[in-house]
N, C-alpha and C. Protein backbone atom coordinates (compact mmCIF):
# COMPACT_ATOMS: atom_id res chain seq x y z
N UNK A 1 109.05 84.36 135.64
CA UNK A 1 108.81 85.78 135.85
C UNK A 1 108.20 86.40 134.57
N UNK A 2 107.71 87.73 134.54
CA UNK A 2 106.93 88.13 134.01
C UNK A 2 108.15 88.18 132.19
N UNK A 3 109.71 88.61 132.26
CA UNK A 3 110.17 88.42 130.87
C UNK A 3 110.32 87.17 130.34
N UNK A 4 110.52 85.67 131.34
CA UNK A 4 110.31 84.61 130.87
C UNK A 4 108.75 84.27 129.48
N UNK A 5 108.16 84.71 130.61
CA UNK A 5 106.53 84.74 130.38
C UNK A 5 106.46 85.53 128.69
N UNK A 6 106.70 86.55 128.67
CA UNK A 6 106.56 87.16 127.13
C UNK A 6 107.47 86.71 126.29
N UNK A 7 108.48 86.14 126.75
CA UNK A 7 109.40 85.48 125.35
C UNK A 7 108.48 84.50 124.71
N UNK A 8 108.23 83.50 126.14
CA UNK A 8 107.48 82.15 125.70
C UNK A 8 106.21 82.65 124.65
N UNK A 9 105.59 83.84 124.68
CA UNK A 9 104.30 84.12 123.83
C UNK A 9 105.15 85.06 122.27
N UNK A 10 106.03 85.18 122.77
CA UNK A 10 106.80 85.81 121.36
C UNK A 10 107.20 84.00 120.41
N UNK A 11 107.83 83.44 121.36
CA UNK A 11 107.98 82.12 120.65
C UNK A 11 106.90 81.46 120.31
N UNK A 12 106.02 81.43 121.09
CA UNK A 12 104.62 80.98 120.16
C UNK A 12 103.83 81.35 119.57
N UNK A 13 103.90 82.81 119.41
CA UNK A 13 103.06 83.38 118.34
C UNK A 13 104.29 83.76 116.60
N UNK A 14 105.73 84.23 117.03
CA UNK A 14 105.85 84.31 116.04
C UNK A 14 107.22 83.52 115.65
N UNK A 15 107.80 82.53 116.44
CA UNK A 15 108.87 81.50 116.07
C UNK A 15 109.80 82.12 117.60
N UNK A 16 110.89 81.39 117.14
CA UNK A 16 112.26 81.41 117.29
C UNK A 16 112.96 82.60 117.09
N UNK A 17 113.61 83.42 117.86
CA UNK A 17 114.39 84.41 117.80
C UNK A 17 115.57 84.10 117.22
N UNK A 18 115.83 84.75 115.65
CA UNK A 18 116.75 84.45 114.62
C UNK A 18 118.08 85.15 115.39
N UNK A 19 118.64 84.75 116.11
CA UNK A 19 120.15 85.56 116.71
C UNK A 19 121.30 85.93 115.45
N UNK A 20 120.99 85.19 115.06
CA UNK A 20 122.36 84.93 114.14
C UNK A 20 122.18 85.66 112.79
N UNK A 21 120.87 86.09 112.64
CA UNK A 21 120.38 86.76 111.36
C UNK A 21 120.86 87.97 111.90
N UNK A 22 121.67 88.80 110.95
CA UNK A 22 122.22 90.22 110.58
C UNK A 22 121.32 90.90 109.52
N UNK A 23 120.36 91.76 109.58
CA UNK A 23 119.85 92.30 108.90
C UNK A 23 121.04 93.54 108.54
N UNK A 24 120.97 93.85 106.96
CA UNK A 24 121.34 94.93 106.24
C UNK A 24 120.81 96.65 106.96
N UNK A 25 121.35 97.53 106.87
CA UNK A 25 120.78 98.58 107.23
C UNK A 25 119.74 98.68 106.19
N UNK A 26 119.78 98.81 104.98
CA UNK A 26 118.42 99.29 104.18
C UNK A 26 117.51 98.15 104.06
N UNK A 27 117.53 96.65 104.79
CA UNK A 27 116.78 96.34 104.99
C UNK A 27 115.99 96.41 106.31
N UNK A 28 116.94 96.54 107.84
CA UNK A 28 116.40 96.59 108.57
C UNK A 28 115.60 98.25 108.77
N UNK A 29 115.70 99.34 107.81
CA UNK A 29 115.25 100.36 107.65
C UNK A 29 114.21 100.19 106.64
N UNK A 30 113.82 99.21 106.10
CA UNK A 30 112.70 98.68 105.14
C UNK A 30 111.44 98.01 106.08
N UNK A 31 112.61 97.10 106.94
CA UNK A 31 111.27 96.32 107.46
C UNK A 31 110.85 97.56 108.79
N UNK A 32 111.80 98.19 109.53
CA UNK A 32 110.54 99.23 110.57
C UNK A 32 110.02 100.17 109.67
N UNK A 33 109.96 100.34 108.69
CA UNK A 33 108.53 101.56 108.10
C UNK A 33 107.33 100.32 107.74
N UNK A 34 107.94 98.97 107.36
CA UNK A 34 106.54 98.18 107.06
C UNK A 34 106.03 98.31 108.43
N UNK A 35 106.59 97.89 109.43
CA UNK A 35 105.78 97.61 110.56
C UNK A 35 105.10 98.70 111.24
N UNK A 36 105.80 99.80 111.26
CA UNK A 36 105.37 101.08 111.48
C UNK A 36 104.00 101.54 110.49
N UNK A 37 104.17 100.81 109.21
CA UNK A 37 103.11 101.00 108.90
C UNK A 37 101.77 100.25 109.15
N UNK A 38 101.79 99.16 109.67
CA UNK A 38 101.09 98.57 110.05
C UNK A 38 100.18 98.77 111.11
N UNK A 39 101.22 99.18 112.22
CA UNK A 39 100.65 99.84 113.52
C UNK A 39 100.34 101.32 113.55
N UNK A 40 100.45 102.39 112.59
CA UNK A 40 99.82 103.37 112.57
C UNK A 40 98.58 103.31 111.94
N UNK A 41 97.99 102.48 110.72
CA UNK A 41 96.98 102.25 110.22
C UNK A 41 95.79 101.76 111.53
N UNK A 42 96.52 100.51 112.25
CA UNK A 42 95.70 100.03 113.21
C UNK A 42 95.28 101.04 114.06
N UNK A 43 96.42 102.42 114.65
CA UNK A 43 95.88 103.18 115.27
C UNK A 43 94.71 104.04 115.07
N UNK A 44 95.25 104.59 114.03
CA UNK A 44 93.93 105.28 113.27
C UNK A 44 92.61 104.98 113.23
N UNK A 45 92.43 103.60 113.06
CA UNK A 45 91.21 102.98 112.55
C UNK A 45 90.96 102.47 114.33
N UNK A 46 91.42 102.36 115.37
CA UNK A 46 91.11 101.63 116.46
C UNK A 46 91.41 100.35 116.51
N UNK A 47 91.82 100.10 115.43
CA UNK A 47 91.26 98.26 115.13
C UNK A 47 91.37 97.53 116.53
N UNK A 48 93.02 97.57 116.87
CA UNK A 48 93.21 96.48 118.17
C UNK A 48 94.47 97.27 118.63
N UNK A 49 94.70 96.95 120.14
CA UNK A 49 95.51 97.72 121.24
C UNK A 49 97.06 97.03 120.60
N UNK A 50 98.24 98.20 120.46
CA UNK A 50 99.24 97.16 119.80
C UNK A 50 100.07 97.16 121.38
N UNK A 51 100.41 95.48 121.52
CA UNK A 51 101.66 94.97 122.47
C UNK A 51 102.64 95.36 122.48
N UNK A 52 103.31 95.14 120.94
CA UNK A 52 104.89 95.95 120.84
C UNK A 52 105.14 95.35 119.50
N UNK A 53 106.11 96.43 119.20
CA UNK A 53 106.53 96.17 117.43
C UNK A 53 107.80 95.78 117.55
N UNK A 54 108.46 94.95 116.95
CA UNK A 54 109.67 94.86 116.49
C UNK A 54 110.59 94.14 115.37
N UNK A 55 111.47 94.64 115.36
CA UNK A 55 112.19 94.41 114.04
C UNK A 55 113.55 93.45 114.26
N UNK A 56 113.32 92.59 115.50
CA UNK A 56 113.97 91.65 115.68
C UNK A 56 113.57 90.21 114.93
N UNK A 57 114.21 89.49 114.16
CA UNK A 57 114.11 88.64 113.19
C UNK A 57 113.57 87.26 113.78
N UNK A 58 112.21 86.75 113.81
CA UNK A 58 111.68 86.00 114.41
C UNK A 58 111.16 84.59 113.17
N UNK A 59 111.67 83.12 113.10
CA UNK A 59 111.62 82.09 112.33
C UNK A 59 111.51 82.96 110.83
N UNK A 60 109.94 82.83 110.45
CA UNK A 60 110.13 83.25 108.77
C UNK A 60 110.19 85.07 108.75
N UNK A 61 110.16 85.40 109.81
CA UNK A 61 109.51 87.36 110.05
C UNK A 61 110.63 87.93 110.01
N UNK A 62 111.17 89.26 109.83
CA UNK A 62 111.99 89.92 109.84
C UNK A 62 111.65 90.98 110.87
N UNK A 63 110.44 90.82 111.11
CA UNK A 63 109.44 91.70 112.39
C UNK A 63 108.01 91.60 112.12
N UNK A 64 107.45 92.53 112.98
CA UNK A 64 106.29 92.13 113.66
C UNK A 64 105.39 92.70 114.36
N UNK A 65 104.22 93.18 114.20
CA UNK A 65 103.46 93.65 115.26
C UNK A 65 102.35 92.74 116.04
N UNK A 66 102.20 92.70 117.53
CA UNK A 66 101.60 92.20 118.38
C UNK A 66 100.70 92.62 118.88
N UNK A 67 99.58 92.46 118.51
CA UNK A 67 98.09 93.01 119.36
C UNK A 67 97.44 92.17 120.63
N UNK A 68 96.28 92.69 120.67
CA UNK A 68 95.55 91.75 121.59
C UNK A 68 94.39 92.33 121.78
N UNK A 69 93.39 92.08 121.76
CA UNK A 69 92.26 92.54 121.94
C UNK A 69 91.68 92.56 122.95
N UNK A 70 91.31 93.94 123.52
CA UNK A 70 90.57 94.23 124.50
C UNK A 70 89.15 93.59 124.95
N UNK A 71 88.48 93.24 123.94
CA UNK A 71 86.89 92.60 124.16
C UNK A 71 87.19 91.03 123.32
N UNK A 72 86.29 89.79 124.31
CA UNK A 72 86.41 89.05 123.16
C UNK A 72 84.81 89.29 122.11
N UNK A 73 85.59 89.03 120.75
CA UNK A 73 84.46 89.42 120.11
C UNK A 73 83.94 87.94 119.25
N UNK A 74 82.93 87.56 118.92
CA UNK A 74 82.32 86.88 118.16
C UNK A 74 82.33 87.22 116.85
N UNK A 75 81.15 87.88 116.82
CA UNK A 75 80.61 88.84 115.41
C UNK A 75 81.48 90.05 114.58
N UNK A 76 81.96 89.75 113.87
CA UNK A 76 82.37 90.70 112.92
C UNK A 76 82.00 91.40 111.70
N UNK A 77 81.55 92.52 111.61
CA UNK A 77 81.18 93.58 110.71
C UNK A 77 82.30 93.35 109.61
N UNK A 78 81.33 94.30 108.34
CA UNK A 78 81.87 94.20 106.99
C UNK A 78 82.85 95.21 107.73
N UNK A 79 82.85 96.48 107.98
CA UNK A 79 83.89 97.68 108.73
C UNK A 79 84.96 96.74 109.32
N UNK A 80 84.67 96.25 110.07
CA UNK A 80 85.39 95.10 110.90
C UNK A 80 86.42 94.10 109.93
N UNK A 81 85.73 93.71 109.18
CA UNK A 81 86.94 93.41 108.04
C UNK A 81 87.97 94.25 106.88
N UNK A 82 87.25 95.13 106.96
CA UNK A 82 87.74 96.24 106.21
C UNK A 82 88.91 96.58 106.62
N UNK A 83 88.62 96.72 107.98
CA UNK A 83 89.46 97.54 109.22
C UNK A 83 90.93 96.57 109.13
N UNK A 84 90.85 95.15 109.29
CA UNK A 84 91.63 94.45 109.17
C UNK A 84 92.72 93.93 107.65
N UNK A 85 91.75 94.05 107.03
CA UNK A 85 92.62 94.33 105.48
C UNK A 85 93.76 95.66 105.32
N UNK A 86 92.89 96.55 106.17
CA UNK A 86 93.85 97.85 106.00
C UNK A 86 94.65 97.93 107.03
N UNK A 87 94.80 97.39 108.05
CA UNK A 87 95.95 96.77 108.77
C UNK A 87 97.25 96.44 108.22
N UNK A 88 96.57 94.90 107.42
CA UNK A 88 97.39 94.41 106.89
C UNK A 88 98.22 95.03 105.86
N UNK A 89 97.32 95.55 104.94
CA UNK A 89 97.95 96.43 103.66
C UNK A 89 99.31 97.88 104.36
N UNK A 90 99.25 97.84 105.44
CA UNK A 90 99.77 99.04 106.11
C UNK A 90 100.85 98.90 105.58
N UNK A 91 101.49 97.88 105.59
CA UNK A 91 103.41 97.71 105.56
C UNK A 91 103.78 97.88 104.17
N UNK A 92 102.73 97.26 103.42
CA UNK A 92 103.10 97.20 101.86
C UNK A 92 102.66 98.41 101.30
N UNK A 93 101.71 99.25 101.82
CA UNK A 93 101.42 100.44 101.68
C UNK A 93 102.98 101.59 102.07
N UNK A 94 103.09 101.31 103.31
CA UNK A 94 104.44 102.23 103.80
C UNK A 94 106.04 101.84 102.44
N UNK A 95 105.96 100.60 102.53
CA UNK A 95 107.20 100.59 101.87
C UNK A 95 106.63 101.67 100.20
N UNK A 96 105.39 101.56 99.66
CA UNK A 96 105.57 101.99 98.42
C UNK A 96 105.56 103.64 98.70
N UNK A 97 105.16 104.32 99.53
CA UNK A 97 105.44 105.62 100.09
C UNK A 97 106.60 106.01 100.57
N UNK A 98 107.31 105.41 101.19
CA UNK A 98 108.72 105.70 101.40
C UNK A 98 109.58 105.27 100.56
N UNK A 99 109.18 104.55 99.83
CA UNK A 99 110.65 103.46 99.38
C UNK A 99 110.57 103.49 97.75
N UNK A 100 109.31 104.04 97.53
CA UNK A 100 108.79 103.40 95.86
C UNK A 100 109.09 102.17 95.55
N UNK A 101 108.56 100.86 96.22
CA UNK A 101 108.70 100.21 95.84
C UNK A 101 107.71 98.95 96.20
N UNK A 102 108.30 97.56 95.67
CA UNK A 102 106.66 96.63 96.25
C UNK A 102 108.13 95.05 96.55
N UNK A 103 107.80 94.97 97.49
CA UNK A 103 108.92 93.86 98.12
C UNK A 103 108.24 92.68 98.53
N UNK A 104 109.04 91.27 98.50
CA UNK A 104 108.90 89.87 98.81
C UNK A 104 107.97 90.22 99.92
N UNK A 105 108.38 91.30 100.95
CA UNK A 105 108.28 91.13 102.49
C UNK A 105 106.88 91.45 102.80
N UNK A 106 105.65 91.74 101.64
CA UNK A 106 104.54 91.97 101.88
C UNK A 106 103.75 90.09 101.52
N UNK A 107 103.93 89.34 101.60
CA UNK A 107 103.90 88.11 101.07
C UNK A 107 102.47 87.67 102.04
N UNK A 108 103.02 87.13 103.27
CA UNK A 108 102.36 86.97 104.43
C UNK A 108 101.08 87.83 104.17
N UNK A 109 101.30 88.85 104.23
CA UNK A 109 100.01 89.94 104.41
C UNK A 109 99.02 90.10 103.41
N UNK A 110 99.60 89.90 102.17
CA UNK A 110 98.74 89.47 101.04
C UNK A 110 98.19 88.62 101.12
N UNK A 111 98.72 87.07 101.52
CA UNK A 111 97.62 85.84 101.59
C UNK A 111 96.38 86.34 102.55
N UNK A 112 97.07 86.85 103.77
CA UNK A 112 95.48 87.65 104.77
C UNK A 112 94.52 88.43 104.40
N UNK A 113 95.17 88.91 103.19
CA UNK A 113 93.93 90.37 102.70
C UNK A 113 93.15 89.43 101.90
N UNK A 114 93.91 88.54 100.91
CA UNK A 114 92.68 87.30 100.17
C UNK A 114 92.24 86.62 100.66
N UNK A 115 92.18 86.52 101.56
CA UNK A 115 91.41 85.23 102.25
C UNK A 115 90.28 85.89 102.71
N UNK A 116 90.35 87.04 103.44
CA UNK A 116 89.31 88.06 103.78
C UNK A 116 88.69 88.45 103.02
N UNK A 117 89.31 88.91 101.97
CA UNK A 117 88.16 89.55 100.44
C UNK A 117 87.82 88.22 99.66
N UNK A 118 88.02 87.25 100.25
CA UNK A 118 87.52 85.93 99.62
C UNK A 118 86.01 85.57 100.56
N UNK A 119 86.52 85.95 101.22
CA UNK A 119 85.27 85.41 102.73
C UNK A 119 84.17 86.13 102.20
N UNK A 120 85.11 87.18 102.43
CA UNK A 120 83.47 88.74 102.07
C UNK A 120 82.50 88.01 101.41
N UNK A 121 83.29 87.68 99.77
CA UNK A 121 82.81 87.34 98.68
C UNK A 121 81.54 86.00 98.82
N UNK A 122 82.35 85.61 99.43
CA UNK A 122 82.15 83.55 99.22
C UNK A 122 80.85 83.56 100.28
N UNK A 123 82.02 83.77 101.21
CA UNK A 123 81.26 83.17 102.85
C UNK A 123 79.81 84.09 103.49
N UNK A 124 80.07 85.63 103.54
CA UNK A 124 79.42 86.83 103.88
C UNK A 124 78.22 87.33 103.28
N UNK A 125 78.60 87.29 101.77
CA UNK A 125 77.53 87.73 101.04
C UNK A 125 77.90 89.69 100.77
N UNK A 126 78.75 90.03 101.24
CA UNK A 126 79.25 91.23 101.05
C UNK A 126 79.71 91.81 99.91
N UNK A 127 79.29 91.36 98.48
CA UNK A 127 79.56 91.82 97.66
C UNK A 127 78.03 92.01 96.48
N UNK A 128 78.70 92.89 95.37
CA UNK A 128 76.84 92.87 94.48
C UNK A 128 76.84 91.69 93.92
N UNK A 129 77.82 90.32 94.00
CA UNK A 129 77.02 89.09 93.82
C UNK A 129 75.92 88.74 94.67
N UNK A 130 75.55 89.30 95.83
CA UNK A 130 74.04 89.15 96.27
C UNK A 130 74.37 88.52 98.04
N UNK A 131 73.18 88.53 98.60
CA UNK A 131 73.42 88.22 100.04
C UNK A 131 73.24 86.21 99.95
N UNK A 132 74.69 85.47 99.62
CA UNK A 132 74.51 84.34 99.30
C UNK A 132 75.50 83.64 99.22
N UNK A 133 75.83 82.40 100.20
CA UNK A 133 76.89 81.52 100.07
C UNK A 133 77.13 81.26 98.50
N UNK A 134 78.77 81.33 98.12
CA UNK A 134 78.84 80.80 96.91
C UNK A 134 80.30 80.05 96.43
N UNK A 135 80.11 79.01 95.76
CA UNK A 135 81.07 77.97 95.86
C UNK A 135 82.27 78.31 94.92
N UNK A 136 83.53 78.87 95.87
CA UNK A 136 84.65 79.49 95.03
C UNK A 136 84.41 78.34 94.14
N UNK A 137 85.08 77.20 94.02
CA UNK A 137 85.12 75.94 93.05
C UNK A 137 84.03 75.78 91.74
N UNK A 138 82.93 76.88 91.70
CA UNK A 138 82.14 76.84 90.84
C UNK A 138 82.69 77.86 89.33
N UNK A 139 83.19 76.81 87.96
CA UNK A 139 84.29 77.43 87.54
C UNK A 139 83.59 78.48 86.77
N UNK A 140 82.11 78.75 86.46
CA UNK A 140 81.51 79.52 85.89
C UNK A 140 81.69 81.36 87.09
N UNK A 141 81.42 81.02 88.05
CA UNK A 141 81.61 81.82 89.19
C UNK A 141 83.32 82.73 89.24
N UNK A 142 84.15 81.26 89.18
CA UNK A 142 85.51 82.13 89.31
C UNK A 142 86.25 83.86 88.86
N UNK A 143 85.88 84.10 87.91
CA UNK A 143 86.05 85.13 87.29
C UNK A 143 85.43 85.91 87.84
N UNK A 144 84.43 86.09 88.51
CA UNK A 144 83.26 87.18 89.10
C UNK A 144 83.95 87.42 90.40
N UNK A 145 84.12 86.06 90.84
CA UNK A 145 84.26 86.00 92.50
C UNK A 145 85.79 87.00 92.30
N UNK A 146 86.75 86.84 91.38
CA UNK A 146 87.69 87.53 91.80
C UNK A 146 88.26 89.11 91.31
N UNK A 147 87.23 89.29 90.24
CA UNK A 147 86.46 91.02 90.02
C UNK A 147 86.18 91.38 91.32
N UNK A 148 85.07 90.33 92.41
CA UNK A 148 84.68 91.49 93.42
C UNK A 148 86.17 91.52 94.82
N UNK A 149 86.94 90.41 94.35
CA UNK A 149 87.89 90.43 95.22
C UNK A 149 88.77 91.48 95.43
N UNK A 150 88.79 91.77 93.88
CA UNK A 150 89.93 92.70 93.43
C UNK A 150 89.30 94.12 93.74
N UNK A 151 88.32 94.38 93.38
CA UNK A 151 87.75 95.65 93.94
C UNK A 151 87.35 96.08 95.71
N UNK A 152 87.55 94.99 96.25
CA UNK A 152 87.61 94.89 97.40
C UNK A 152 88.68 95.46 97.95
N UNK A 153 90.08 94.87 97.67
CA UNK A 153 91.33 94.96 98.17
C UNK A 153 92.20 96.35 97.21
N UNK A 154 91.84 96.71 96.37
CA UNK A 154 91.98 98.12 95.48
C UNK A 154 91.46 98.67 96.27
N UNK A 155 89.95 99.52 96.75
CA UNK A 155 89.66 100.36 97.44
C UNK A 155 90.01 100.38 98.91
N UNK A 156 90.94 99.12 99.40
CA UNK A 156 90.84 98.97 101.02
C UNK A 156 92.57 100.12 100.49
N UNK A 157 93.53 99.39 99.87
CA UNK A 157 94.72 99.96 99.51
C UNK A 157 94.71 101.12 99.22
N UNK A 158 93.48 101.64 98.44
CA UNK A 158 94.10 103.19 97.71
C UNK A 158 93.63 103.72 99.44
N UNK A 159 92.68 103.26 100.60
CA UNK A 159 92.37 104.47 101.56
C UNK A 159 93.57 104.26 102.38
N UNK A 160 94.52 103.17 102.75
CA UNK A 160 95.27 102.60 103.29
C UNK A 160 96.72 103.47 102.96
N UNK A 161 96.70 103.96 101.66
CA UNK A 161 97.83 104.45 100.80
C UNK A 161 97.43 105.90 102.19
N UNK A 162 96.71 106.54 101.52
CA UNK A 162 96.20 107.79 101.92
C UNK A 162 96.34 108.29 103.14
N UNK A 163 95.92 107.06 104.35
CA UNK A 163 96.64 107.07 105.61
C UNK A 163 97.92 107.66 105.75
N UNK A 164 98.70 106.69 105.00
CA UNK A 164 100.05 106.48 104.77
C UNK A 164 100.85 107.99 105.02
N UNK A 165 99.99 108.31 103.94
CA UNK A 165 100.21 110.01 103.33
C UNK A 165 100.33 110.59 104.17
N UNK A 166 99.10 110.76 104.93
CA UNK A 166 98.68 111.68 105.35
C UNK A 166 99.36 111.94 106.83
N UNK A 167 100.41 110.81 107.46
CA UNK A 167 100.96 110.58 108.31
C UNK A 167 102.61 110.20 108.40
N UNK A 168 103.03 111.29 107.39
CA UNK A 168 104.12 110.68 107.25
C UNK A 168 104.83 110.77 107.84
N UNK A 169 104.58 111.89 108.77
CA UNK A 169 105.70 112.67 109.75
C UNK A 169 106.04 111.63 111.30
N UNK A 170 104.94 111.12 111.64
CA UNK A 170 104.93 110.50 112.55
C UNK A 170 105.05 109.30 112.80
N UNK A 171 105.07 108.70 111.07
CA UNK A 171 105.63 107.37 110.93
C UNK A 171 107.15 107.39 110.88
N UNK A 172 107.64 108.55 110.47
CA UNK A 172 109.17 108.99 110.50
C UNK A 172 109.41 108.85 111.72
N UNK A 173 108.90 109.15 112.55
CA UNK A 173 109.35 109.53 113.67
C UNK A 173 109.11 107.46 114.39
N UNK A 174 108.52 107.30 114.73
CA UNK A 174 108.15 105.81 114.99
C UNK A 174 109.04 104.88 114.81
N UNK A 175 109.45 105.32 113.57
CA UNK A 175 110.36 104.04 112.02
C UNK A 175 111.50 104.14 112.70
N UNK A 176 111.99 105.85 112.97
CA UNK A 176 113.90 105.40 113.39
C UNK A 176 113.48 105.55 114.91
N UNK A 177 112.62 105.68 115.48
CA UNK A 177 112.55 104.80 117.01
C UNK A 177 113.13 103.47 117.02
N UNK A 178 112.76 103.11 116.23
CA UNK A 178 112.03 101.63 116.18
C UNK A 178 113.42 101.25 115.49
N UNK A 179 113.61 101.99 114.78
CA UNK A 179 115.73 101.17 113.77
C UNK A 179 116.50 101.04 115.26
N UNK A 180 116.43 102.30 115.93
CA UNK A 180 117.45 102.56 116.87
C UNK A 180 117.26 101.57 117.98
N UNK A 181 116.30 101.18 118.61
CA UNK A 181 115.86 100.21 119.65
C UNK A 181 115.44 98.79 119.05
N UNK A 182 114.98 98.70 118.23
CA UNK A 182 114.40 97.41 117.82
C UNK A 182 113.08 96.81 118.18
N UNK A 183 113.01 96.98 119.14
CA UNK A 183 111.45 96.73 119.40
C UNK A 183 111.15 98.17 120.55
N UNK A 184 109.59 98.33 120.14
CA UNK A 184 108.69 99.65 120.69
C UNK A 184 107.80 98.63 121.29
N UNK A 185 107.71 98.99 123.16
CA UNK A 185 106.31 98.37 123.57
C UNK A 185 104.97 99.58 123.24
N UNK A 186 103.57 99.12 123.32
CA UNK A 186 102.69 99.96 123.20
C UNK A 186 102.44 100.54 123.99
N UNK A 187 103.15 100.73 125.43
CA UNK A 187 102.67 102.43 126.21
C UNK A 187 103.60 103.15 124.96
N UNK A 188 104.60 102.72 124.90
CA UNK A 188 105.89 103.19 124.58
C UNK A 188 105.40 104.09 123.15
N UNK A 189 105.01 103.13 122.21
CA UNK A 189 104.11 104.04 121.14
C UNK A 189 103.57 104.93 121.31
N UNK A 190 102.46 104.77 122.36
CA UNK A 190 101.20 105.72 123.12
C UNK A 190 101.18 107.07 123.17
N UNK A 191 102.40 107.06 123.78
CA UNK A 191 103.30 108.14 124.53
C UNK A 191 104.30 108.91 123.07
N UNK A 192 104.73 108.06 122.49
CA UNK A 192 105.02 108.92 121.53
C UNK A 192 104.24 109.51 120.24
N UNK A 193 102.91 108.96 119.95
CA UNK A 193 102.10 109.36 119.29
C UNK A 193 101.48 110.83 120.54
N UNK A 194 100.97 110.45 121.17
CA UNK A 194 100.77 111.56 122.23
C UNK A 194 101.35 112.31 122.59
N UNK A 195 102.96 112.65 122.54
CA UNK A 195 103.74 113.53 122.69
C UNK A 195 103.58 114.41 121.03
N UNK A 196 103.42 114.01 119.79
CA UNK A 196 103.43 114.61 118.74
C UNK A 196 102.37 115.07 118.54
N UNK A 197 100.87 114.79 119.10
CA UNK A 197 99.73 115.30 118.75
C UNK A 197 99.34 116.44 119.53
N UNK A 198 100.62 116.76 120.72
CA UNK A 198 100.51 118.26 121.16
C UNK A 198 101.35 118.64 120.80
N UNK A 199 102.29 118.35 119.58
CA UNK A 199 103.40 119.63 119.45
C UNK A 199 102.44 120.20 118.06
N UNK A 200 103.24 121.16 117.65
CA UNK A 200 102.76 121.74 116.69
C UNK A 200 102.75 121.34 115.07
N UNK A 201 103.25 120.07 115.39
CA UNK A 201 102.88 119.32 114.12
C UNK A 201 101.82 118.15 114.48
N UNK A 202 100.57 118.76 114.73
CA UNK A 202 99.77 118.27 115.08
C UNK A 202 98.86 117.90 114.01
N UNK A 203 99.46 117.33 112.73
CA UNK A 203 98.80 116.96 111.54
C UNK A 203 98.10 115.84 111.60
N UNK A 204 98.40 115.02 112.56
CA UNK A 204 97.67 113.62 112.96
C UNK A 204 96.51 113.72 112.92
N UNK A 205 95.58 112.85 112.38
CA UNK A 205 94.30 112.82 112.72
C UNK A 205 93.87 111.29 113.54
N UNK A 206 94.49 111.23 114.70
CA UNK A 206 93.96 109.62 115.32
C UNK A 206 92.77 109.98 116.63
């Protein structure tokens, strides 16, 4: 049946459902603003339709957001990667806005943002090293390649931060959804982003 069916894609996309793991309140109130931050960034930007968030403890995850994409796509734009760095940066962005702070739990998401601002670099030609494959392993190169890395993933973070900001009210609102239930499906989001963008704290810009 159709809940058999979504466990089996929860178990294969993000492990084993940790039962036995007891998350802390100020951690399980750590990890829904990362994730919350994650999936409000994605909203903003369009990136991809979210499935459902949750903060149920899955193999190495403590939680999680689930997309899926509406079109299949081939080709991806420099925007297009951009878009996805600042995804990623969402959670580690939220915790330093709420929490002041920078935690283990952005780990995962960091290797994704380098690999991407590595691609740009290397693979794309998206940087002012020029429109041109270039061989990370070239040790004269190294130092350059990771100047344009770093300026890559600095400007994706400081607009990513800013999001953050600029939405805080409704990530509040999302975050202790999301403590109190544990997992949010995406009508379920939908509907509550859409219920706040007609009240009168209509500060949202999505």
């Amino acid at each position: 049946n159709q809940s058999m069916l979504l466990k089996a894609i929860d178990r294969q996309i993000a492990g084993l459902e940790r039962k036995s793991t007891v998350m802390i309140e100020r951690e399980k109130k750590i990890t829904a603003y990362h994730e919350v931050g994650h999936l409000i960034v994605s909203e903003i930007l369009g990136a991809r339709k979210l499935s459902k968030c949750t903060i149920i403890p899955h193999a190495d995850a403590l939680g999680y957001c689930l997309y899926h994409e509406e079109d299949d796509r081939f080709i991806r734009t420099e925007d297009d990667l951009l878009n996805s760095m600042m995804v990623s940066l969402g959670g580690a962005a939220s915790e330093e806005v709420f929490f002041n702070h920078r935690s283990t739990g952005c780990s995962g998401d960091l290797g994704s943002v380098a690999n991407i601002a590595r691609r740009m670099v290397c693979d794309y030609g998206m940087s002012p090293l020029g429109k041109m494959k270039i061989d990370e392993r070239n040790g004269f190169m190294q130092e350059k390649i990771h100047e344009e890395m770093k300026k890559i993933v600095d400007e994706a973070y400081s607009k990513t931060v800013k999001f953050i900001e600029d939405n805080k009210d409704i990530i509040t609102i999302l975050a202790e959804k999301l403590i109190d239930k544990e997992v949010l499906e995406g009508d379920e989001v939908e509907e509550i982003i859409n219920t706040y963008k007609n009240t009168e704290l209509d500060n949202i810009e999505l």
